[in-house]
Protein backbone atom coordinates (compact mmCIF):
# COMPACT_ATOMS: atom_id res chain seq x y z
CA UNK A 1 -10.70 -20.92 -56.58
CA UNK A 2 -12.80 -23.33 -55.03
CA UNK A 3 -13.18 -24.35 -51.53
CA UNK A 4 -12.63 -28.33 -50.77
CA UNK A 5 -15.62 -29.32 -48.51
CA UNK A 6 -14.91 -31.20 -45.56
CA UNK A 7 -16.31 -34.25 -44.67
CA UNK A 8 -19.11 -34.57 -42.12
CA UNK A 9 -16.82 -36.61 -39.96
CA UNK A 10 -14.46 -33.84 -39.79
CA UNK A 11 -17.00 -31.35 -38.79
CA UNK A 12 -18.46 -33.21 -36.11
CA UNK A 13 -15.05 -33.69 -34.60
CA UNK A 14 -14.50 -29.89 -34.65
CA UNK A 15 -17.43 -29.24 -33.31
CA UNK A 16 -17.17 -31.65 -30.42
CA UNK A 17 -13.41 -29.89 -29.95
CA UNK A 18 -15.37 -26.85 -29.01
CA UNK A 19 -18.14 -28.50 -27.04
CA UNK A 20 -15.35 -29.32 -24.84
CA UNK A 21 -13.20 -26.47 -24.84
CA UNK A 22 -16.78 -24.71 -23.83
CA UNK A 23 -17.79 -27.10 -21.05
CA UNK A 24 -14.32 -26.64 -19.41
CA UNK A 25 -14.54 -22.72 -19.63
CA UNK A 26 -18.43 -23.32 -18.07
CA UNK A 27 -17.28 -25.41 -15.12
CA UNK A 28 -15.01 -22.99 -14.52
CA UNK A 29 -17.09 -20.22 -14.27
CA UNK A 30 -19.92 -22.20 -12.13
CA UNK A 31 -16.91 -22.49 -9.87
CA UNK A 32 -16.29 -18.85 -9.60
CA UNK A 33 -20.06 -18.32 -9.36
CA UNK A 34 -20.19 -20.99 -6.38
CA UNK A 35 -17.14 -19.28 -4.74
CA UNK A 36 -19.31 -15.72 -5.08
CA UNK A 37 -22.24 -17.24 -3.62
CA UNK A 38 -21.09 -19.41 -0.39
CA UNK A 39 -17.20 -17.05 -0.34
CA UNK A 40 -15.13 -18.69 2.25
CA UNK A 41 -14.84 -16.79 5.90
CA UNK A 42 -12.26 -14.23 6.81
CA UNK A 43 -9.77 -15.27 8.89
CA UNK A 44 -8.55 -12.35 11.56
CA UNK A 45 -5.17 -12.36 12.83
CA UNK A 46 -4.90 -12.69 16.42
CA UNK A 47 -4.93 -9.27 18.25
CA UNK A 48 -2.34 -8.36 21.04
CA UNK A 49 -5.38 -8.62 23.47
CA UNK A 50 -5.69 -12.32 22.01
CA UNK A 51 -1.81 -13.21 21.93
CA UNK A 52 -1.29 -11.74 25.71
CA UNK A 53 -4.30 -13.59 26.74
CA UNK A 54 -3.10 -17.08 25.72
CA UNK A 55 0.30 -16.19 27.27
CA UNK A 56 -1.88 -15.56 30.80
CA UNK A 57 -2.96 -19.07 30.05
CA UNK A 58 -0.11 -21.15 29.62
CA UNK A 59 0.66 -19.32 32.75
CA UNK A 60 3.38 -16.14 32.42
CA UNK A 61 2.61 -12.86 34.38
CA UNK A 62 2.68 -9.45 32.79
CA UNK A 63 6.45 -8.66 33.61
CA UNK A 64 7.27 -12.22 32.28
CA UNK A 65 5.55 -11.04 28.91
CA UNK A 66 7.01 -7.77 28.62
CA UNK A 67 10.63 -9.40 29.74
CA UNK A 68 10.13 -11.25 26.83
CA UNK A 69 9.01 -8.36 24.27
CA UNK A 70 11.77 -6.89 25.53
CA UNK A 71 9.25 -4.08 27.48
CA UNK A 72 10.74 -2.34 30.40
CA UNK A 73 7.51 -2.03 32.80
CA UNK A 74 7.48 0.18 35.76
């Protein structure tokens, strides 16, 4: 049996298929790489030091805080 050659037209467009199946996949990995080299900063949630702090700001005293945890102080 023989093979039926394709046209040259026919193998450029295959080829150019995978060009841009490739270039995707490539951008996609430079974006990984980018995100490895500069990564984004962790975020911390706020401690109970930090949370009863802001409450002394806006103004509550420690037995308003604990009245409102539901903390019997004494």
């Amino acid at each position: 049996m023989a093979r039926t050659s394709r046209s040259k037209d026919v193998r450029i467009a295959e080829i150019d298929v995978k060009i841009e199946k490739y270039k995707t996949l490539i951008e996609q990995l430079e974006s990984k790489k980018s995100s490895i080299i500069n990564p984004a900063p962790r975020t911390r949630k706020p401690g109970v030091n930090a949370i009863i702090k802001q409450a002394k700001e806006l103004g509550m005293t420690a037995d308003e805080i604990a009245k409102k945890l539901g903390i019997k102080v004494g």
